[in-house]
N, C-alpha and C. Protein backbone atom coordinates (compact mmCIF):
# COMPACT_ATOMS: atom_id res chain seq x y z
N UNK A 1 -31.81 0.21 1.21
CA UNK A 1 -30.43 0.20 0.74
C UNK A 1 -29.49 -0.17 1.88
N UNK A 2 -29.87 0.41 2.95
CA UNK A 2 -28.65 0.06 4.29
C UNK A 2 -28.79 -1.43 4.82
N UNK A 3 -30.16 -1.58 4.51
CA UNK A 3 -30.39 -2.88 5.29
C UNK A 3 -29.53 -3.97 4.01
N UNK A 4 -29.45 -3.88 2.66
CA UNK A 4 -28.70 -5.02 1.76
C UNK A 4 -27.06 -4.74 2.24
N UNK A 5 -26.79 -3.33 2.25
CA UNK A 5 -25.15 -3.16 2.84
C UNK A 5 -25.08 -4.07 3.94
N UNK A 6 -25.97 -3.90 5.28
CA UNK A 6 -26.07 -4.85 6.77
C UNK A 6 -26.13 -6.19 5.90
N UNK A 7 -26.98 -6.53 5.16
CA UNK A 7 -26.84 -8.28 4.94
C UNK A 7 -25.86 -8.78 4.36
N UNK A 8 -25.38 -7.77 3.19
CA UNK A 8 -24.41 -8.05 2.52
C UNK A 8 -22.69 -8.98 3.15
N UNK A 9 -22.52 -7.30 4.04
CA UNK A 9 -21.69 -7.38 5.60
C UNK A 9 -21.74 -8.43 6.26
N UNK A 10 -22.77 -9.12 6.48
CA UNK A 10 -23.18 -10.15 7.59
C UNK A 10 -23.00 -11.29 6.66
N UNK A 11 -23.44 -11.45 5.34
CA UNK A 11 -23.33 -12.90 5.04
C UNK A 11 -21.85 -12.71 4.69
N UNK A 12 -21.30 -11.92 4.23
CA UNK A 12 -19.70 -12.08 3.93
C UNK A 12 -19.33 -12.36 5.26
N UNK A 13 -19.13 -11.88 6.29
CA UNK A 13 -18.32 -12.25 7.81
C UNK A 13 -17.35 -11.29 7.72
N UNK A 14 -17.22 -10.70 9.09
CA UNK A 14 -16.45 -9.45 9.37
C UNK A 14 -14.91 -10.30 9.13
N UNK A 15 -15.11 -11.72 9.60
CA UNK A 15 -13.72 -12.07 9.83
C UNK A 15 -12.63 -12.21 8.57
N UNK A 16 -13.61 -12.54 7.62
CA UNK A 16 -12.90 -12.55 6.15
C UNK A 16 -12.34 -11.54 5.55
N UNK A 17 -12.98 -10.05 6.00
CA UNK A 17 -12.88 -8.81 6.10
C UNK A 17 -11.82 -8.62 6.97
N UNK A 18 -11.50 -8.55 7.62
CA UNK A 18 -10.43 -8.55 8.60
C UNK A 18 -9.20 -9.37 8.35
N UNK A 19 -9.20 -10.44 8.01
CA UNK A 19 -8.09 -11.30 7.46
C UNK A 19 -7.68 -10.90 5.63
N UNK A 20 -8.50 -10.21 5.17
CA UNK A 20 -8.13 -9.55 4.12
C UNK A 20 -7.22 -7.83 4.31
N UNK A 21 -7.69 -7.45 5.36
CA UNK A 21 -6.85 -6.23 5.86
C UNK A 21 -5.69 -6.56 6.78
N UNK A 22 -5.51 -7.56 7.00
CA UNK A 22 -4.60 -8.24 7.82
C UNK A 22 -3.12 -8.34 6.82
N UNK A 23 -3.35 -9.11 5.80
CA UNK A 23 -3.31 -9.02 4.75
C UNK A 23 -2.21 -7.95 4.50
N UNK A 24 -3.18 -7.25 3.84
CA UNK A 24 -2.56 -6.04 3.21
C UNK A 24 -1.89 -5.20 3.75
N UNK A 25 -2.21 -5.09 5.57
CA UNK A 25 -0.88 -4.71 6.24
C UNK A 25 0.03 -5.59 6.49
N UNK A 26 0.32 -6.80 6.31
CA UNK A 26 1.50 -7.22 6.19
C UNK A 26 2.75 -6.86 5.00
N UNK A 27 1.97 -6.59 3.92
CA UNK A 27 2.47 -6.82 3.20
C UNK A 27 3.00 -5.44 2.84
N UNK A 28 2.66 -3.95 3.53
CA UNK A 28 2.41 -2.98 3.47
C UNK A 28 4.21 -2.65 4.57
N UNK A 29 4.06 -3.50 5.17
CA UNK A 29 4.92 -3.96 6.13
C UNK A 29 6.40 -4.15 6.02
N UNK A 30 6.23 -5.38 5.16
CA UNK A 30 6.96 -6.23 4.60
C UNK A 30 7.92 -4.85 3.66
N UNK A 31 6.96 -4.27 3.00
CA UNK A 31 7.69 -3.30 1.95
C UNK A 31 8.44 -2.42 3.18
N UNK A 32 8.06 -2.08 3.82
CA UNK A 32 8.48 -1.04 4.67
C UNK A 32 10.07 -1.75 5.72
N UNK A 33 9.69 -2.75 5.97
CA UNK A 33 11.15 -3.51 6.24
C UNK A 33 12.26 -3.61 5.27
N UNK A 34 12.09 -3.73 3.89
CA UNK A 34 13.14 -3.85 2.61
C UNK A 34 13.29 -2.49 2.43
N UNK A 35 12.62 -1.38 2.92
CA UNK A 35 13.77 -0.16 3.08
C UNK A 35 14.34 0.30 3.90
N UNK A 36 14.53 -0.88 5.12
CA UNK A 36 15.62 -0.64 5.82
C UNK A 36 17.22 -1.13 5.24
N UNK A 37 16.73 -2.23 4.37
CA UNK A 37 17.92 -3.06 3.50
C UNK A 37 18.19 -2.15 2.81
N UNK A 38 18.00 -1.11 2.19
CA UNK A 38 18.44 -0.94 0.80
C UNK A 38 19.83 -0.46 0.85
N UNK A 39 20.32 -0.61 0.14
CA UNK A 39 21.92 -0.78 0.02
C UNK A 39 22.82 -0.75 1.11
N UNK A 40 22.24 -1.80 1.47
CA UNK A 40 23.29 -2.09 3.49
C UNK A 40 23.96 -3.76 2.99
N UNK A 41 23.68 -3.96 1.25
CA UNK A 41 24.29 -5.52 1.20
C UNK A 41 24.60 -5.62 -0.22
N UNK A 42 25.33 -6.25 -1.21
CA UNK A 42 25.70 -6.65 -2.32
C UNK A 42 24.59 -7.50 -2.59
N UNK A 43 23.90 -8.54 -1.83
CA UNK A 43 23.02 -9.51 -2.23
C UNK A 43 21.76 -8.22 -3.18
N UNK A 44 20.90 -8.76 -3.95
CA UNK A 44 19.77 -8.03 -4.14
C UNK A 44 18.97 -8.07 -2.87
N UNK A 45 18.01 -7.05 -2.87
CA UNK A 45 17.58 -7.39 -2.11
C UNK A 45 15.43 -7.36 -3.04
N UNK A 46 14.79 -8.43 -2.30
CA UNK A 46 13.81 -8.86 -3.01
C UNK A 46 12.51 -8.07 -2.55
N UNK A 47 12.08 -6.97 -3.36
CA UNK A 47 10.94 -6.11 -3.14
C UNK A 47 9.41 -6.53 -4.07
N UNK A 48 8.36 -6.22 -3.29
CA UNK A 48 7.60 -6.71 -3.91
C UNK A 48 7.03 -5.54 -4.34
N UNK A 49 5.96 -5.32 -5.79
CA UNK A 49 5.76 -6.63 -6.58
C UNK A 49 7.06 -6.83 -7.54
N UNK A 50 7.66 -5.42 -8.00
CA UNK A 50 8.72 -5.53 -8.86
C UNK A 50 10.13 -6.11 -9.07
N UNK A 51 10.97 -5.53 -7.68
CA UNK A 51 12.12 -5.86 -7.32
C UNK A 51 13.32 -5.19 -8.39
N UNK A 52 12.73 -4.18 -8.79
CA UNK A 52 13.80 -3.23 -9.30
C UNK A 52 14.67 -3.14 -8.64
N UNK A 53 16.38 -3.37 -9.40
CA UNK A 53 17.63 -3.66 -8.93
C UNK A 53 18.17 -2.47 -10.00
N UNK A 54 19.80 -1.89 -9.84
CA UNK A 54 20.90 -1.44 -10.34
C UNK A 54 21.58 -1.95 -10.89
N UNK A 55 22.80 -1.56 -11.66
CA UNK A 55 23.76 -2.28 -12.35
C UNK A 55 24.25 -3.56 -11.14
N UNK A 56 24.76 -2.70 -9.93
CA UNK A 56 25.29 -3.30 -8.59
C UNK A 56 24.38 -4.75 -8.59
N UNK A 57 22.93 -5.06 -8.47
CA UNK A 57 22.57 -5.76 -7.98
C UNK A 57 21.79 -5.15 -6.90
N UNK A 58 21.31 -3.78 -6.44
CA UNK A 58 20.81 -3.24 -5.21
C UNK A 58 19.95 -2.81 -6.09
N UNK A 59 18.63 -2.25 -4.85
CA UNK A 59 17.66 -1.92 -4.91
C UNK A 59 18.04 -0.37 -5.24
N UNK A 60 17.42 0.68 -5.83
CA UNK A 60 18.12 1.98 -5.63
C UNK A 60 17.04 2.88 -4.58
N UNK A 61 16.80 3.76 -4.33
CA UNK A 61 16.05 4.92 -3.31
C UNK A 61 14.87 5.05 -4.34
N UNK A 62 15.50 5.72 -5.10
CA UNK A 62 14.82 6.26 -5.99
C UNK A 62 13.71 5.29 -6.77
N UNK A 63 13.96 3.81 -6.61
CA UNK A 63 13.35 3.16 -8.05
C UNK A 63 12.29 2.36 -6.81
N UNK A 64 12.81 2.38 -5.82
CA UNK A 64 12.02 1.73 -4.44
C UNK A 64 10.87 2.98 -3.99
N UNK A 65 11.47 4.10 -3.84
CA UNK A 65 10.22 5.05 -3.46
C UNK A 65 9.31 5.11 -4.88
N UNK A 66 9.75 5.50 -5.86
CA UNK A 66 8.94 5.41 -6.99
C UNK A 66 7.93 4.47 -7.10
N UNK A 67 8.42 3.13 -7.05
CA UNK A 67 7.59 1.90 -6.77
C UNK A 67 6.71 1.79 -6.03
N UNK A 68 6.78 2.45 -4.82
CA UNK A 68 5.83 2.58 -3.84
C UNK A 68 5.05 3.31 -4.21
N UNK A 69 5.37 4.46 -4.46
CA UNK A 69 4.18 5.56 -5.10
C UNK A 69 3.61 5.07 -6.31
N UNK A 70 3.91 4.19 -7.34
CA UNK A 70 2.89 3.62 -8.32
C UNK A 70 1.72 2.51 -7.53
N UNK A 71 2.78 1.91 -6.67
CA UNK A 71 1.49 1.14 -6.36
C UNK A 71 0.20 1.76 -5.75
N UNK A 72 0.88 2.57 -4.95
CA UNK A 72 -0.27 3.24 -4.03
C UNK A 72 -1.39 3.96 -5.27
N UNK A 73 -0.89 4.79 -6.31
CA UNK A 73 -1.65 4.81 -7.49
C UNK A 73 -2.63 4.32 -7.80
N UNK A 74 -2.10 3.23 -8.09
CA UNK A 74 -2.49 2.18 -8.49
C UNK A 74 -3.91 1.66 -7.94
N UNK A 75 -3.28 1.40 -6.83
CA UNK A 75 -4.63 0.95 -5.80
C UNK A 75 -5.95 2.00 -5.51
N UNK A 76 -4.88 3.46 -5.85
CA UNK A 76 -6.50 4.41 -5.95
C UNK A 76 -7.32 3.85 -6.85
N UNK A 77 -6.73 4.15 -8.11
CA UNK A 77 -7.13 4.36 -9.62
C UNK A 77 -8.27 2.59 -9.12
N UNK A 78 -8.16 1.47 -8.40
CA UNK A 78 -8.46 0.50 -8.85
C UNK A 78 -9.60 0.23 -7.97
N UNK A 79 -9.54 1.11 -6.52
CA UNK A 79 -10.94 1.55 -5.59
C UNK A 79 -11.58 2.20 -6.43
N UNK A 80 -11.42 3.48 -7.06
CA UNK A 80 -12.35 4.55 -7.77
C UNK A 80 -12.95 3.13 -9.02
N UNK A 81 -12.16 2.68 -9.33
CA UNK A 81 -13.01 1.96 -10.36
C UNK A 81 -13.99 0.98 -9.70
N UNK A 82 -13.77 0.20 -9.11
CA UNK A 82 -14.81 -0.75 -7.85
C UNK A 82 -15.68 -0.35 -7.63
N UNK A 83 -15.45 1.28 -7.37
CA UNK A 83 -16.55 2.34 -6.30
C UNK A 83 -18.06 2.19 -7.96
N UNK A 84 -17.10 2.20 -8.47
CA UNK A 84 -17.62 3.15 -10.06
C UNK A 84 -18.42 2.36 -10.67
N UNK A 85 -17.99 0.71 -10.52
CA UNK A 85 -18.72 -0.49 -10.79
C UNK A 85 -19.96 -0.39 -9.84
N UNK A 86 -19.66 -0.29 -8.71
CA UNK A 86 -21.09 -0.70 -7.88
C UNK A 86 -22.20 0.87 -8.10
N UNK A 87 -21.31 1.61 -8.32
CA UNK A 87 -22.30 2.91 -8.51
C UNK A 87 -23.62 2.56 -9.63
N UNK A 88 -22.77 2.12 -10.65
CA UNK A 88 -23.66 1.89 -12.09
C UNK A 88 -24.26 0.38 -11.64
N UNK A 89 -23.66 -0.59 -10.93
CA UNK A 89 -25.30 -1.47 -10.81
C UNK A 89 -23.99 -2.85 -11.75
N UNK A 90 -22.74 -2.71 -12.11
CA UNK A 90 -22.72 -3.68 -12.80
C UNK A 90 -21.92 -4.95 -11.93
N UNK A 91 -21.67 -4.94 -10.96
CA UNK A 91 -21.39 -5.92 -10.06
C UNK A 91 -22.22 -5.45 -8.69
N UNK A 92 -22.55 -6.42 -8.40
CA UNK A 92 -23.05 -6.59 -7.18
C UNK A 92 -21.88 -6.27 -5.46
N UNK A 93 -20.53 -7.05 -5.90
CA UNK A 93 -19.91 -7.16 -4.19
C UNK A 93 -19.61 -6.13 -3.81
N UNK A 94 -20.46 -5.30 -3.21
CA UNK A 94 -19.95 -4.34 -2.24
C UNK A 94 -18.68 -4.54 -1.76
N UNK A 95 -18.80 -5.71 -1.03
CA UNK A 95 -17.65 -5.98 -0.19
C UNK A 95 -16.55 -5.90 -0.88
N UNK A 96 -16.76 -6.33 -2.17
CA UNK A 96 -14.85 -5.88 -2.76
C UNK A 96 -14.00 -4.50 -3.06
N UNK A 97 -15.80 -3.67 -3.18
CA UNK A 97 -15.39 -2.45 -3.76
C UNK A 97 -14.99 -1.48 -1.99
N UNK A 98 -15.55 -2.73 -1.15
CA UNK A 98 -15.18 -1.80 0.31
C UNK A 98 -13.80 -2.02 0.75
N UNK A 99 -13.40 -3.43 0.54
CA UNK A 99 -11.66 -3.79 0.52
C UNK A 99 -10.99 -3.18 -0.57
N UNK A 100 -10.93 -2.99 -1.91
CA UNK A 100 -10.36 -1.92 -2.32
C UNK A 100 -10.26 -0.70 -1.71
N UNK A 101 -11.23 0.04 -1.47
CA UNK A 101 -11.06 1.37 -0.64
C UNK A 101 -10.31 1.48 0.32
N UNK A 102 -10.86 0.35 0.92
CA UNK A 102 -9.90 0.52 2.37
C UNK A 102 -8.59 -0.12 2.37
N UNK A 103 -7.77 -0.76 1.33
CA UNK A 103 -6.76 -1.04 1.06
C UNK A 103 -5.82 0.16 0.55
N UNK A 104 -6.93 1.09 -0.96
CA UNK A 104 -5.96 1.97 -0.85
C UNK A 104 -5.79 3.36 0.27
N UNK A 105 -7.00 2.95 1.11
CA UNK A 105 -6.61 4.43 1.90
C UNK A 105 -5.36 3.85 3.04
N UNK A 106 -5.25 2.31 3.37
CA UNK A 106 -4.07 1.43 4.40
C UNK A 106 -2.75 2.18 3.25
N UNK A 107 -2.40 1.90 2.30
CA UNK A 107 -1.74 2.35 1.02
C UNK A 107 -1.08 4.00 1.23
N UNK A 108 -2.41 4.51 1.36
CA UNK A 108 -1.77 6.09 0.94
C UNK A 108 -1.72 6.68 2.05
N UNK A 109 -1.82 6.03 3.62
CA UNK A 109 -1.75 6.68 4.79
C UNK A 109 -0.41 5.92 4.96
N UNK A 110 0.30 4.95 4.74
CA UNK A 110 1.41 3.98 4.95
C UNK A 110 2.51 5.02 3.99
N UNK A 111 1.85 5.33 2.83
CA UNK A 111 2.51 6.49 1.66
C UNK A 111 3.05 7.72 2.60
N UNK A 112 2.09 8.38 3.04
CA UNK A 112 2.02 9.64 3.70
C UNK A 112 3.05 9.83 4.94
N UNK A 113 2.88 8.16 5.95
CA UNK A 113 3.70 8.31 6.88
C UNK A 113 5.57 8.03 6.72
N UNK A 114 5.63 7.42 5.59
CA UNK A 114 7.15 7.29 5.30
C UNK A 114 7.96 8.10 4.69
N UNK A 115 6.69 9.09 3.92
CA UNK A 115 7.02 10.92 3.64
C UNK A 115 7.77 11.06 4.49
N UNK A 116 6.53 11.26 6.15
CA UNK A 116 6.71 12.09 7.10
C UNK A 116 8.29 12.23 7.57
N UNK A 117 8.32 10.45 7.96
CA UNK A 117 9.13 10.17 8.39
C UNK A 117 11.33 10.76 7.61
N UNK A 118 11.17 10.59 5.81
CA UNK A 118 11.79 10.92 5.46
C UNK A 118 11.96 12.30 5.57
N UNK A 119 11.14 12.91 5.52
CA UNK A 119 11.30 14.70 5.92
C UNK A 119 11.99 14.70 7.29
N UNK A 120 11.16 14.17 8.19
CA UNK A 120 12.01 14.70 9.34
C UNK A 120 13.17 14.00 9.43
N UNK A 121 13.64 12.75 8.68
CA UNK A 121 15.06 12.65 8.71
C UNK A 121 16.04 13.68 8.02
N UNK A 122 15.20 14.00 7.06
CA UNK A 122 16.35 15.27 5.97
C UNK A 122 16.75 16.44 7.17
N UNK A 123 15.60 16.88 7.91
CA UNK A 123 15.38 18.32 9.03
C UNK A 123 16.08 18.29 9.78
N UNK A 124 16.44 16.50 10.43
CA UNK A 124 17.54 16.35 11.28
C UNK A 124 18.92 15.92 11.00
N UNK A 125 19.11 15.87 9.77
CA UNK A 125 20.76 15.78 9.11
C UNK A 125 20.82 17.43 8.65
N UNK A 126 20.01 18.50 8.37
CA UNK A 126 19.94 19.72 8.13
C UNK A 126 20.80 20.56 9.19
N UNK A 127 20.13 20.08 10.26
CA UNK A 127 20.27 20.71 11.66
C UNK A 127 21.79 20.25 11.99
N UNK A 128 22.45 18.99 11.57
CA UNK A 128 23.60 18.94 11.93
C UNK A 128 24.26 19.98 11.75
N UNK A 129 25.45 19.85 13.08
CA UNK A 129 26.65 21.18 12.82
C UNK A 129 27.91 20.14 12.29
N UNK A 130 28.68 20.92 11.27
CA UNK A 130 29.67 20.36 10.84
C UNK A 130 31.14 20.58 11.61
């Protein structure tokens, strides 16, 4: 069994593997730059995949974090199924069901850290003295 995972691995190429996670942190990225925009402009501003806007024409907090958290969902729900395919024998590519996984765990650790990050912004507008 380890040795078809090793061939599998090897005839796909690490590099294709790598330019597919390359990938997905850009784009992981990309989202994470358009919430520095959000309502700093009248223009819309263009989020991927949806681009949920307001009456205004802006992106809102709420419909942008939401968005994020479906996708990340999303991308579980769509590893567990990959995982679930190769379990039962009905596709063969490992390798896709290993870039799913590791896309949604890039996903829900990218999820986790913009939590972080929003908490400790709330802790430090908390702490302000008026």
């Amino acid at each position: 069994m380890i040795s078809g995972i090793e061939s599998t691995y090897t005839s796909l190429g690490a590099n294709q593997i790598t330019n597919q996670m390359d990938q997905i942190r850009a784009r992981q990225v990309q989202n994470l730059q358009n919430i520095d925009r959000v309502g700093t402009t009248d223009q819309p501003v263009s989020i991927q995949p949806g681009g949920q806007v307001d009456e205004a024409g802006r992106v809102t907090f709420g419909k942008l974090i939401g968005e994020l958290v479906q996708e990340v969902d999303t991308k579980g729900k769509d590893s567990a199924l990959e995982l679930k395919k190769v379990m039962t024998g009905e596709v063969d590519n490992l390798h896709q069901s290993m870039v799913a996984m590791q896309e949604a765990s890039v996903a829900f650790n990218l999820m986790v850290e913009v939590r972080n990050k929003l908490m400790e912004s709330y802790q430090q507008v908390m702490r302000m003295q008026v």
